[in-house]
PDB file of N, CA and C in Angstrom:
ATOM      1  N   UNK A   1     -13.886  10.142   0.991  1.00  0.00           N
ATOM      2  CA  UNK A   1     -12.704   9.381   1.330  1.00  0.00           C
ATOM      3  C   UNK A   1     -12.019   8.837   0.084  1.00  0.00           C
ATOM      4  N   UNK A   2     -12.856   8.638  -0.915  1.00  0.00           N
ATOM      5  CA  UNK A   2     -11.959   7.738  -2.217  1.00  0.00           C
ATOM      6  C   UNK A   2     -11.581   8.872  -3.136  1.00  0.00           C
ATOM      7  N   UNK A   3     -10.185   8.501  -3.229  1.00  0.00           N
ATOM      8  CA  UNK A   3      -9.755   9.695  -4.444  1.00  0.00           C
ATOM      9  C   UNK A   3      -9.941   9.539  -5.708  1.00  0.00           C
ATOM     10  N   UNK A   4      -9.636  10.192  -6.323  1.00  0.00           N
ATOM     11  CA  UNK A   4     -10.186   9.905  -7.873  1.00  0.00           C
ATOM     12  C   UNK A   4      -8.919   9.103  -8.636  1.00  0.00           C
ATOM     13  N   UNK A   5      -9.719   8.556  -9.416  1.00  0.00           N
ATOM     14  CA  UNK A   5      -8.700   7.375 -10.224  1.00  0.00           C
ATOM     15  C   UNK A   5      -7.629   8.158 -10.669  1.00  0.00           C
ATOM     16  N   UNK A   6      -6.575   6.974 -10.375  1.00  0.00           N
ATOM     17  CA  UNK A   6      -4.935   7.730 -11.233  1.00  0.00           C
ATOM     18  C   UNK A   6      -5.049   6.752 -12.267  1.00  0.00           C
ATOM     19  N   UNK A   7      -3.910   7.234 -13.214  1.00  0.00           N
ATOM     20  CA  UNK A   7      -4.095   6.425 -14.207  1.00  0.00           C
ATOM     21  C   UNK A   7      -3.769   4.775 -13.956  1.00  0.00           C
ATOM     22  N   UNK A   8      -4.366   4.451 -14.681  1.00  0.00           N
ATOM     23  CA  UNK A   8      -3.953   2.613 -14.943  1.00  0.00           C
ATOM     24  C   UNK A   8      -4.878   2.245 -13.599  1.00  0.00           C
ATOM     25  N   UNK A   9      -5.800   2.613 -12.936  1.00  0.00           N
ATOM     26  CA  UNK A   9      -6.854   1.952 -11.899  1.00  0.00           C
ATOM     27  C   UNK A   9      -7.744   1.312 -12.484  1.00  0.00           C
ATOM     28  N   UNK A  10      -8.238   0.782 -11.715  1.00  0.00           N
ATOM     29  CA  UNK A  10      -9.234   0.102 -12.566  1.00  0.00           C
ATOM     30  C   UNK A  10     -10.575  -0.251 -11.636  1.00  0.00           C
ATOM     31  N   UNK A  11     -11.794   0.614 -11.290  1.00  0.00           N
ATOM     32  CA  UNK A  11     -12.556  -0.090 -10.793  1.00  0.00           C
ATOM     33  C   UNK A  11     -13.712  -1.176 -10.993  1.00  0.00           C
ATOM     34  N   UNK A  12     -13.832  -1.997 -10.008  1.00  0.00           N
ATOM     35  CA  UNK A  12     -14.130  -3.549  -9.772  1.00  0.00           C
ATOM     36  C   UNK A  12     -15.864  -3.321  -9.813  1.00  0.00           C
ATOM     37  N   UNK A  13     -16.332  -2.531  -8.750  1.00  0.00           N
ATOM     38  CA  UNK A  13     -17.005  -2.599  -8.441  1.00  0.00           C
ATOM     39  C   UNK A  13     -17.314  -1.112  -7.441  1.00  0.00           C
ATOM     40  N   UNK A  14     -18.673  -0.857  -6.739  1.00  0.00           N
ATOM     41  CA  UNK A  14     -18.717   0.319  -6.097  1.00  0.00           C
ATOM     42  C   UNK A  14     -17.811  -0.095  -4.751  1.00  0.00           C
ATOM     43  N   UNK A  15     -16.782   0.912  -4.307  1.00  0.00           N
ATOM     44  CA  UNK A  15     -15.948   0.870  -3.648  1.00  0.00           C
ATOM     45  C   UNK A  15     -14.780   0.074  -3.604  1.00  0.00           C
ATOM     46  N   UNK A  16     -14.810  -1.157  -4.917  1.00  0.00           N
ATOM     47  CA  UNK A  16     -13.839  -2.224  -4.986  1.00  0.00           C
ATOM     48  C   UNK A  16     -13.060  -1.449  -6.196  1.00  0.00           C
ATOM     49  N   UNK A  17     -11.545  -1.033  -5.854  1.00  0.00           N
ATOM     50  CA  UNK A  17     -11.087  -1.010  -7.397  1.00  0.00           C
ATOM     51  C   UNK A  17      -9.072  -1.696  -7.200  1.00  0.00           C
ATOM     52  N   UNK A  18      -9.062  -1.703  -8.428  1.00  0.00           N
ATOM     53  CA  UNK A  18      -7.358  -2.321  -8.644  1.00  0.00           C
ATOM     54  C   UNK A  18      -6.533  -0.825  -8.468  1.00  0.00           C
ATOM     55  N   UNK A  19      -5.645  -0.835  -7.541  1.00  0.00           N
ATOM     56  CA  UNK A  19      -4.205   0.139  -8.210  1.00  0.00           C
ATOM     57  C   UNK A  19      -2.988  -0.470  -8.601  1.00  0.00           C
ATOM     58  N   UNK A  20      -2.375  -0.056  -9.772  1.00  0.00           N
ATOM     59  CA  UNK A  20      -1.196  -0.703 -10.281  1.00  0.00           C
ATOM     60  C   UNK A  20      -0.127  -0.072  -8.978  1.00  0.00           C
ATOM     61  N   UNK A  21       0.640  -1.438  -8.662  1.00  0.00           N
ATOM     62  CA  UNK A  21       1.830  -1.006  -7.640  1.00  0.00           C
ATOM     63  C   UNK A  21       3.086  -1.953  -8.448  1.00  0.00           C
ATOM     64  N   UNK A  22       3.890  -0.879  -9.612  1.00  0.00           N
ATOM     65  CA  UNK A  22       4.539  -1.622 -10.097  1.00  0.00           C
ATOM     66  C   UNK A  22       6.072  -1.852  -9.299  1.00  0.00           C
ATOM     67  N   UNK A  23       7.411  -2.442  -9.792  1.00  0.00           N
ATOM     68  CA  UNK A  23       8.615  -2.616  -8.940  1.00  0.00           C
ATOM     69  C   UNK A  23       8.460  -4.041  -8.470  1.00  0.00           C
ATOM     70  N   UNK A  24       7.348  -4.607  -7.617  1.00  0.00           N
ATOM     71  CA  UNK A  24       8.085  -6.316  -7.146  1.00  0.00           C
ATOM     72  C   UNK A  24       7.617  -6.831  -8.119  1.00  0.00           C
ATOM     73  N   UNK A  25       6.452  -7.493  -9.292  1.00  0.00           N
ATOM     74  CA  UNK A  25       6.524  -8.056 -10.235  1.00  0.00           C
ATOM     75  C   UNK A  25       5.918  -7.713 -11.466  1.00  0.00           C
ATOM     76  N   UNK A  26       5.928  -8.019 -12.688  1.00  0.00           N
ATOM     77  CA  UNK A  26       4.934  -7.177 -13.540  1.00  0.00           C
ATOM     78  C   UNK A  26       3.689  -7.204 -13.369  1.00  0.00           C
ATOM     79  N   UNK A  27       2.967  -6.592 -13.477  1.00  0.00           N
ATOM     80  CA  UNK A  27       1.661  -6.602 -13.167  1.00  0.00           C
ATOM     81  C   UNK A  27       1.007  -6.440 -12.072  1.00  0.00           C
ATOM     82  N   UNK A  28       1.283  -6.284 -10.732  1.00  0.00           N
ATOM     83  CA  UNK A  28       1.686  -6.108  -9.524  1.00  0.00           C
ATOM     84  C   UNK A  28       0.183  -5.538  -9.529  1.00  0.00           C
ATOM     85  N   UNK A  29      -0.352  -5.413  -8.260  1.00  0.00           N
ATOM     86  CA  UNK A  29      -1.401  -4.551  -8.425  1.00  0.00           C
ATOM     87  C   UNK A  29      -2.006  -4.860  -6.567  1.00  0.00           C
ATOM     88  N   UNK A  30      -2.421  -3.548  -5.697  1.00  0.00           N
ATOM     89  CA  UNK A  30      -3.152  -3.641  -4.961  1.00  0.00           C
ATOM     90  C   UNK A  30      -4.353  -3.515  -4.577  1.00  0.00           C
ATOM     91  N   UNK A  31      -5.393  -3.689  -3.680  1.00  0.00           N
ATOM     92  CA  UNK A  31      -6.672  -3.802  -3.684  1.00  0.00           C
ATOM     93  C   UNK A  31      -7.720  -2.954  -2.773  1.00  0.00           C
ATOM     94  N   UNK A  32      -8.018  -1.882  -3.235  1.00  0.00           N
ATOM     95  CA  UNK A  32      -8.465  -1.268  -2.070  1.00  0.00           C
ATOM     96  C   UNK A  32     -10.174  -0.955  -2.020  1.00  0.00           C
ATOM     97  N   UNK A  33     -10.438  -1.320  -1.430  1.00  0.00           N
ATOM     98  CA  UNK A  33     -11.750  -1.490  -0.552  1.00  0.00           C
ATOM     99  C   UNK A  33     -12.459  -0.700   0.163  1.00  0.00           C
ATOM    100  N   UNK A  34     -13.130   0.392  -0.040  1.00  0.00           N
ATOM    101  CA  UNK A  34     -13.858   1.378   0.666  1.00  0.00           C
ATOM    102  C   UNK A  34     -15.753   1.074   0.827  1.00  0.00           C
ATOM    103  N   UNK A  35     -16.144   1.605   1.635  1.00  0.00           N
ATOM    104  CA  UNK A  35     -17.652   1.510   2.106  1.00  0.00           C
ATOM    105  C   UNK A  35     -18.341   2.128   3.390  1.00  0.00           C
ATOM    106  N   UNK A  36     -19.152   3.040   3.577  1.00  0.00           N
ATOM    107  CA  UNK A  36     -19.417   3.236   5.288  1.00  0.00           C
ATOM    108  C   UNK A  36     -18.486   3.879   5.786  1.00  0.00           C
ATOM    109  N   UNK A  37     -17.711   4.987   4.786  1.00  0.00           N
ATOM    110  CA  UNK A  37     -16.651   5.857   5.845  1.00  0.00           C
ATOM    111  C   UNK A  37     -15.519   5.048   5.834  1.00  0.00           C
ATOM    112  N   UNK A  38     -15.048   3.894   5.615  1.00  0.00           N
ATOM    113  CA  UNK A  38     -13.821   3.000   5.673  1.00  0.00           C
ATOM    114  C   UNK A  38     -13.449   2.380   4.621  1.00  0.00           C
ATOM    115  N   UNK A  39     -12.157   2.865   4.704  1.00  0.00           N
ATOM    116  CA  UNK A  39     -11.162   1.890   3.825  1.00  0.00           C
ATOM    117  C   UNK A  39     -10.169   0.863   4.337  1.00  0.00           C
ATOM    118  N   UNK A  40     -10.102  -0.019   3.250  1.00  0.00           N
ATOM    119  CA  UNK A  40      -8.990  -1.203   3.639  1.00  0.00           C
ATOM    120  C   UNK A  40      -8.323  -1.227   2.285  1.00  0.00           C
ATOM    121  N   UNK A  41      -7.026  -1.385   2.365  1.00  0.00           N
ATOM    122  CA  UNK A  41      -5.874  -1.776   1.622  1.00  0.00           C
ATOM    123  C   UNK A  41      -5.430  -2.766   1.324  1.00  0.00           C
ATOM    124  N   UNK A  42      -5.587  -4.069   0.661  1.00  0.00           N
ATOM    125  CA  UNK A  42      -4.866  -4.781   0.555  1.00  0.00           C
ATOM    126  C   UNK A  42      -3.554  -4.889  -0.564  1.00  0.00           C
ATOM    127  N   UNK A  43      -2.397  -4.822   0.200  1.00  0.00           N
ATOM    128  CA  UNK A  43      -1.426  -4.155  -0.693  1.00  0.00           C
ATOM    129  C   UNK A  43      -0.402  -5.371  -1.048  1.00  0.00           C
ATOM    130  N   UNK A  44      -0.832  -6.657  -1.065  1.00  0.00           N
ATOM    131  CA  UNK A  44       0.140  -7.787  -1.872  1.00  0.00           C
ATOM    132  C   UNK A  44       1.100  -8.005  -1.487  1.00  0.00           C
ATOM    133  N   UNK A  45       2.020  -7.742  -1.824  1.00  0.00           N
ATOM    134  CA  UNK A  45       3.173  -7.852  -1.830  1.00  0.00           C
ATOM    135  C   UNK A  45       4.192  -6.206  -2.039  1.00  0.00           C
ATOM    136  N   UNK A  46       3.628  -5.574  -1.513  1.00  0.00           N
ATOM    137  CA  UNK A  46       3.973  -4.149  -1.784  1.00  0.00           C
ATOM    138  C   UNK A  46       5.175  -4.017  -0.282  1.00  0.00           C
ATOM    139  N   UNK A  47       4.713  -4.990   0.762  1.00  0.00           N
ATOM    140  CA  UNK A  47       6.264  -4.912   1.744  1.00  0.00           C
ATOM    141  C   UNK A  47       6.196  -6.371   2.050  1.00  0.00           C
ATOM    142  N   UNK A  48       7.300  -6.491   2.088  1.00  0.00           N
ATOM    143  CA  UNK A  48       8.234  -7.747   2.001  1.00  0.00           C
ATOM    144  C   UNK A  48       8.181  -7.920   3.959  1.00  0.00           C
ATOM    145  N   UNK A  49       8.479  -6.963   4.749  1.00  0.00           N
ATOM    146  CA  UNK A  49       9.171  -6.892   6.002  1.00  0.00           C
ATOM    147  C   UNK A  49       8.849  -6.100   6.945  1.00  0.00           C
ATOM    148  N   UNK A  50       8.696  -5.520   8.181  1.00  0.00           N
ATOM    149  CA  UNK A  50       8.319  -4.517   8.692  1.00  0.00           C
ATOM    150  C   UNK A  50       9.186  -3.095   8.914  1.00  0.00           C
ATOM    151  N   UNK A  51      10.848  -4.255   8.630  1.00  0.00           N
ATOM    152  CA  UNK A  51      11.396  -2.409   7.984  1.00  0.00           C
ATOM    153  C   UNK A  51      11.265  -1.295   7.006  1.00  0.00           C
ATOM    154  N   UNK A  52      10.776  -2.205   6.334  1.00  0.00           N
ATOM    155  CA  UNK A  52       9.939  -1.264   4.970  1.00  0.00           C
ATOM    156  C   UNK A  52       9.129  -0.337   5.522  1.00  0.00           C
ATOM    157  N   UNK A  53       8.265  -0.084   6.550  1.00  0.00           N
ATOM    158  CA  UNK A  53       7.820   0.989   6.867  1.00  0.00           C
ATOM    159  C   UNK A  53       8.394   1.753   7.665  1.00  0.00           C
ATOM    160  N   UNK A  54       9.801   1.481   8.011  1.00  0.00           N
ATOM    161  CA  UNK A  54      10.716   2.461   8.730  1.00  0.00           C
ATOM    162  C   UNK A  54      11.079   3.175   7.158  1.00  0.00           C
ATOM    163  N   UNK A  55      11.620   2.223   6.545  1.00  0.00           N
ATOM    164  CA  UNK A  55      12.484   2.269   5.541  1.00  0.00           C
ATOM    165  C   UNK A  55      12.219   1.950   3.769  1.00  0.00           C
ATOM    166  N   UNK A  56      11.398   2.975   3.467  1.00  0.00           N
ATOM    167  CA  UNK A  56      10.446   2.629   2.206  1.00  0.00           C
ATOM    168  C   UNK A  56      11.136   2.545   1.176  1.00  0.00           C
ATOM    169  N   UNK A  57      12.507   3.024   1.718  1.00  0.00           N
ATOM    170  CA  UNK A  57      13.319   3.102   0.108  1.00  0.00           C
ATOM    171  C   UNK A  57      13.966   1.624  -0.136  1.00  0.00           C
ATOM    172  N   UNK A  58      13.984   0.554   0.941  1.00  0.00           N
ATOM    173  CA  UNK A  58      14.806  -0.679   1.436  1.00  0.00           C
ATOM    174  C   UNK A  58      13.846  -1.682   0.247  1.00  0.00           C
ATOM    175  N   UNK A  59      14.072  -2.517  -0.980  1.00  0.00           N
ATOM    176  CA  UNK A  59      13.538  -3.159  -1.436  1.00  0.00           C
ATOM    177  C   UNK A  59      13.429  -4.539  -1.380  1.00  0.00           C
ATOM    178  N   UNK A  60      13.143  -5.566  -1.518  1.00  0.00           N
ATOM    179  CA  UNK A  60      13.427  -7.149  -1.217  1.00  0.00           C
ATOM    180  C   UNK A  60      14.153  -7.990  -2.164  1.00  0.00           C
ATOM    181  N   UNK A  61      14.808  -8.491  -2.504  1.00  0.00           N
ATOM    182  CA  UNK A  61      15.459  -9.147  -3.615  1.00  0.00           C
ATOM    183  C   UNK A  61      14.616  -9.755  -4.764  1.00  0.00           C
ATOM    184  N   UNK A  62      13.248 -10.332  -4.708  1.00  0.00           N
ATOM    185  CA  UNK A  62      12.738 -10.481  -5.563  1.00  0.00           C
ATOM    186  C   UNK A  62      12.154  -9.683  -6.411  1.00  0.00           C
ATOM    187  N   UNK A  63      12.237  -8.479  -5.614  1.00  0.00           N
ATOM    188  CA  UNK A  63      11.888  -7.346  -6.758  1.00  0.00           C
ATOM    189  C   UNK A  63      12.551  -7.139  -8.153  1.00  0.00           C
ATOM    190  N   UNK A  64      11.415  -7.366  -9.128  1.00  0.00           N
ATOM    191  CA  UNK A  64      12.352  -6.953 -10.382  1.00  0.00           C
ATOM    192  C   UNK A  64      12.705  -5.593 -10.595  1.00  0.00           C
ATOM    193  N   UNK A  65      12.350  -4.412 -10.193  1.00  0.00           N
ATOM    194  CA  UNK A  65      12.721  -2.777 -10.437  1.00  0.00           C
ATOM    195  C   UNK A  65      13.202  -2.562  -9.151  1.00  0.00           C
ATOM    196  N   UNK A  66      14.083  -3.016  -8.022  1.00  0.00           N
ATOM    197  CA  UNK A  66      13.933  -2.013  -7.060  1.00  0.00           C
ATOM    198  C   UNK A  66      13.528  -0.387  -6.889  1.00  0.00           C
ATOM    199  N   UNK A  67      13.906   0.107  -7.654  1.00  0.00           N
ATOM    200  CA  UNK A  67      14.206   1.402  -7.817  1.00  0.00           C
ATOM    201  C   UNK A  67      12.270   1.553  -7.861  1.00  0.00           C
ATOM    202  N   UNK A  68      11.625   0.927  -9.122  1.00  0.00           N
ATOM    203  CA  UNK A  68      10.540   1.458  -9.036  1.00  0.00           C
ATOM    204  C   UNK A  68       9.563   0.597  -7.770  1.00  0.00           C
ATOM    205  N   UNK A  69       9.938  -0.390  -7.455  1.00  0.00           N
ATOM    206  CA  UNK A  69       9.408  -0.803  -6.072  1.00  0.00           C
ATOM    207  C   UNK A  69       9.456   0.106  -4.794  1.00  0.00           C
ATOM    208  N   UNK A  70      10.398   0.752  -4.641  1.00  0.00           N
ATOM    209  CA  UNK A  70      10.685   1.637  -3.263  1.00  0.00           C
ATOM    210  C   UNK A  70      10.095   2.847  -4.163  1.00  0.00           C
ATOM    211  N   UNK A  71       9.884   3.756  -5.133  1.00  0.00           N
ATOM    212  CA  UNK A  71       9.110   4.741  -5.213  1.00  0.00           C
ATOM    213  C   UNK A  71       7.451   4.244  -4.697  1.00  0.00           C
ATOM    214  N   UNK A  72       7.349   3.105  -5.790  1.00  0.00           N
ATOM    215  CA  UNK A  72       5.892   2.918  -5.743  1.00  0.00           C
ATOM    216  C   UNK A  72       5.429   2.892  -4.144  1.00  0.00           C
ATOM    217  N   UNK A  73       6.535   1.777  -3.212  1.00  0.00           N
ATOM    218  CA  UNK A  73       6.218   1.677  -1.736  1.00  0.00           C
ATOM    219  C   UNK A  73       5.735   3.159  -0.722  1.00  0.00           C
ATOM    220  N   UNK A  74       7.167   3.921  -1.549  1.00  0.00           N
ATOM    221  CA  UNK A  74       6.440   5.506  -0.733  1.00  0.00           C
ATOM    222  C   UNK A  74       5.858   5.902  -1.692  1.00  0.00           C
ATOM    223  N   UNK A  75       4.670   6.494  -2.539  1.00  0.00           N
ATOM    224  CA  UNK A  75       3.970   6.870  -2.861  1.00  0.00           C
ATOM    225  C   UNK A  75       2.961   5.854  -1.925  1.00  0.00           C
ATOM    226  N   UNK A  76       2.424   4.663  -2.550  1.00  0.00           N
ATOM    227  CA  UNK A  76       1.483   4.303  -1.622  1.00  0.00           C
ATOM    228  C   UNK A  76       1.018   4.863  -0.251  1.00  0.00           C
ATOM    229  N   UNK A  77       2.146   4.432   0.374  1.00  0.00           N
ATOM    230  CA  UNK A  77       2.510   4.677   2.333  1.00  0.00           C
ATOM    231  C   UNK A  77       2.099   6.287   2.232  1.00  0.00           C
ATOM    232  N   UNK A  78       2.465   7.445   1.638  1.00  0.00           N
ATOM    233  CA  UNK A  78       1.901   8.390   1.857  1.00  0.00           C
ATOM    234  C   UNK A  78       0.624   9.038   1.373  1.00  0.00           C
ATOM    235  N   UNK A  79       0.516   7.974   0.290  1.00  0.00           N
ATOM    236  CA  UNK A  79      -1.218   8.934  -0.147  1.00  0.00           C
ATOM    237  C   UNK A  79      -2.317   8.110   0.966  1.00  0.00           C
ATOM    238  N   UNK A  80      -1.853   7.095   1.658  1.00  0.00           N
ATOM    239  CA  UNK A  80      -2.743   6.628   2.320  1.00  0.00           C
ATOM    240  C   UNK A  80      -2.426   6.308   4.275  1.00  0.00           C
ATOM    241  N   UNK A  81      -1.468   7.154   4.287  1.00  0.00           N
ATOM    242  CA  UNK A  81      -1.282   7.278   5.788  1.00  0.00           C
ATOM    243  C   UNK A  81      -1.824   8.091   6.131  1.00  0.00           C
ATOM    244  N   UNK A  82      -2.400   8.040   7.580  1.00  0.00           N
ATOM    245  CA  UNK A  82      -3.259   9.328   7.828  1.00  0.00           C
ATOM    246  C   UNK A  82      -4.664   9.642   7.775  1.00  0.00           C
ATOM    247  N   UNK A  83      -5.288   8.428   6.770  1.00  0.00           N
ATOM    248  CA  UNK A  83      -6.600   8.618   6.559  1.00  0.00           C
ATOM    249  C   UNK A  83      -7.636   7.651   6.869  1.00  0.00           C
ATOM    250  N   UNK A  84      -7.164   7.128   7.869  1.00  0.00           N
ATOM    251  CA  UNK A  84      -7.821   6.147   8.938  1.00  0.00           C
ATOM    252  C   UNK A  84      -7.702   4.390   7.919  1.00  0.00           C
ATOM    253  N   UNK A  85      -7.425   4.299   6.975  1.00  0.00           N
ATOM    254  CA  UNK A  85      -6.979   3.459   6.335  1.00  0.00           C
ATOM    255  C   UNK A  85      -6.335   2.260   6.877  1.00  0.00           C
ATOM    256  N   UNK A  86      -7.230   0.945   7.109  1.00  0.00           N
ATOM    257  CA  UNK A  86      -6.766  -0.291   7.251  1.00  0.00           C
ATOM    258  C   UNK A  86      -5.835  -0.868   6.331  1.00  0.00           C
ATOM    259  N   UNK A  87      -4.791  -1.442   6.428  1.00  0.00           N
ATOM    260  CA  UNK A  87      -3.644  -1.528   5.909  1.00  0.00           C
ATOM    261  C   UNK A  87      -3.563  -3.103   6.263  1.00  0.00           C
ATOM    262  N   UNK A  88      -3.557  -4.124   4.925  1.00  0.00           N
ATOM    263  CA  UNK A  88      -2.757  -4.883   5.837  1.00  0.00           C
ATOM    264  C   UNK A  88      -1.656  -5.809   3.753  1.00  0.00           C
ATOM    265  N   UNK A  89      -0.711  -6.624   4.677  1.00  0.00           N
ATOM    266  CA  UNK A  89       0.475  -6.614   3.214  1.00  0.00           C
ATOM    267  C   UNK A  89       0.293  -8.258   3.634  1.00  0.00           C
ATOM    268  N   UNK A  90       0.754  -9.237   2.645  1.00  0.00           N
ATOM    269  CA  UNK A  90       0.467 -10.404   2.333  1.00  0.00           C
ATOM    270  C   UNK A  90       2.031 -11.034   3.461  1.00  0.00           C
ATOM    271  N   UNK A  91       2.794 -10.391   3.386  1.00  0.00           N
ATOM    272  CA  UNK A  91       3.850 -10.734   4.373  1.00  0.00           C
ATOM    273  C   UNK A  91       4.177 -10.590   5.524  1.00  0.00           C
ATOM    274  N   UNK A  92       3.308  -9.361   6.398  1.00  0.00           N
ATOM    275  CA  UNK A  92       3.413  -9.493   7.441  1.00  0.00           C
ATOM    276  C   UNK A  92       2.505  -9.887   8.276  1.00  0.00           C
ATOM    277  N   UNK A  93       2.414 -10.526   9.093  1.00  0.00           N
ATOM    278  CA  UNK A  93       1.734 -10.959  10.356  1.00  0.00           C
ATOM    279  C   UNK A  93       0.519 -10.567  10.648  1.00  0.00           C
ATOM    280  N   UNK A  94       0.076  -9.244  10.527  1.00  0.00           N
ATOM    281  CA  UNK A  94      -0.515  -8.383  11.229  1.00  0.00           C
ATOM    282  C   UNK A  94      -0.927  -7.099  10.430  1.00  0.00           C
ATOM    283  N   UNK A  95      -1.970  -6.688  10.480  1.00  0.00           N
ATOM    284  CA  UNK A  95      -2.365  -5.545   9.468  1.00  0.00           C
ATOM    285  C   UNK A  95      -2.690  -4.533  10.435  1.00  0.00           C
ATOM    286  N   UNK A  96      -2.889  -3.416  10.372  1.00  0.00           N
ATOM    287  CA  UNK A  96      -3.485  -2.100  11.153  1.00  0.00           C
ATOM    288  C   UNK A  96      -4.135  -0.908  10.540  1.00  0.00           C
ATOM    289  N   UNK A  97      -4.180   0.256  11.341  1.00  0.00           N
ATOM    290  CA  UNK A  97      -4.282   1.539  10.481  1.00  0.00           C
ATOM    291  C   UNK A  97      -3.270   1.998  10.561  1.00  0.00           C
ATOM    292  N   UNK A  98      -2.983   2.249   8.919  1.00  0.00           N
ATOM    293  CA  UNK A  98      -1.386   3.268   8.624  1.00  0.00           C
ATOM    294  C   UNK A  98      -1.446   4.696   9.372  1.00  0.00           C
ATOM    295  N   UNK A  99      -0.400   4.550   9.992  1.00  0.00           N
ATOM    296  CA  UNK A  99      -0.053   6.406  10.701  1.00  0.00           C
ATOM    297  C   UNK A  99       1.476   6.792   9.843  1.00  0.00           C
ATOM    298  N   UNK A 100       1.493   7.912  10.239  1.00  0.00           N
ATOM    299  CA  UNK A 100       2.959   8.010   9.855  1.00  0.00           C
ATOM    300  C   UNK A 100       3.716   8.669  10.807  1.00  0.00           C
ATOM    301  N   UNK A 101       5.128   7.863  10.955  1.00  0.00           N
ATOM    302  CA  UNK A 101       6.197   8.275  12.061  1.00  0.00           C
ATOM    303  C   UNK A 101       7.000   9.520  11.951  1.00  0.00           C
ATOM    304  N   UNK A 102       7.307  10.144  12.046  1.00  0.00           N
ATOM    305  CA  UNK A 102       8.258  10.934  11.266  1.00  0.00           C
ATOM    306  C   UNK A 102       7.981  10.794   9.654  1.00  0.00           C
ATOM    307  N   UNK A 103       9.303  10.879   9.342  1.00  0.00           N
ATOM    308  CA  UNK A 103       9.614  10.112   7.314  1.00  0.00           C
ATOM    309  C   UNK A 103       9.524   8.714   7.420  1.00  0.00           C
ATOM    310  N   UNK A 104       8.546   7.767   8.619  1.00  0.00           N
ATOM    311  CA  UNK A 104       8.437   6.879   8.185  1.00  0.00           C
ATOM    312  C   UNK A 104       6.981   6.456   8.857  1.00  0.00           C
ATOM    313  N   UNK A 105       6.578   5.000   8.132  1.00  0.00           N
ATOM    314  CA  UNK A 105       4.927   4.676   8.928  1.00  0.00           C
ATOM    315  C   UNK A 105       5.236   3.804   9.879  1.00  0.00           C
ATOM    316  N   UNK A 106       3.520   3.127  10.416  1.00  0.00           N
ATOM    317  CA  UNK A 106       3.711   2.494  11.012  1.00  0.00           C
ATOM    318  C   UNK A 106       2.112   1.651  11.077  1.00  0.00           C
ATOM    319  N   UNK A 107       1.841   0.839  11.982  1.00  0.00           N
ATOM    320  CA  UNK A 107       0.655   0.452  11.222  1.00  0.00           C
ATOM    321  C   UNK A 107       0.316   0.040  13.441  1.00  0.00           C
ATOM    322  N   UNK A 108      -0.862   0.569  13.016  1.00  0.00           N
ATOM    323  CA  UNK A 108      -1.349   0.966  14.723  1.00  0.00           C
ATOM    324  C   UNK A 108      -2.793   0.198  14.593  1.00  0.00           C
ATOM    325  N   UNK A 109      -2.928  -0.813  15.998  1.00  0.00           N
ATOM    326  CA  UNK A 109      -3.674  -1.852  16.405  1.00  0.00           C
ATOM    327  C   UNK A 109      -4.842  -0.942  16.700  1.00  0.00           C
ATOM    328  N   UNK A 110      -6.122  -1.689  16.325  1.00  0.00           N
ATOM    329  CA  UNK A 110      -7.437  -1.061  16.617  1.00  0.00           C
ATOM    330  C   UNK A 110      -8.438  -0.638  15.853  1.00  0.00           C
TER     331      UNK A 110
END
């Protein structure tokens, strides 16, 4: 289930490591968590809103890069939709497993 490090990762620990998610602030970074067949995501501040997963290219105003915030957002959303991956973002409500809709995700209870 864990892919192999991209550059600038950094692992923590067995199954604990950092990914750089640059665009909302410098240094930005999410947290992902694998063990027992399962992963969890904790992705910071990587969506602002729940249109962001309609709409990955849509950035939030505090972003300092938009441009590289909405790449980084879809890269994330697709290397990790699909792969039973608990998902949850510091702004919304509610975390799930990422699916993907069409060209966009969605994050499904259970």
């Amino acid at each position: 289930m864990a892919s192999a490090l991209e550059p600038g990762e950094v692992t923590i620990d067995d199954g604990v490591r950092l990914v750089p998610a640059p665009g909302h602030t410098p240094g930005h970074l999410i947290v992902e968590v694998s063990g027992d067949g399962r992963r969890v995501l904790l992705a910071g501040d990587l969506i602002h809103h729940p249109l962001q997963l309609r709409r990955p290219d849509v950035s939030a105003a505090m972003c300092v890069d938009p441009s590289a915030s909405a790449a980084t957002r879809r890269e994330v959303l697709d290397r990790y939709a699909d792969s039973g991956t608990h998902f949850f973002a510091s702004h919304l409500p509610e975390g799930g497993v990422l699916r993907r809709d069409g060209a966009a995700f969605l994050l499904e209870q259970g």
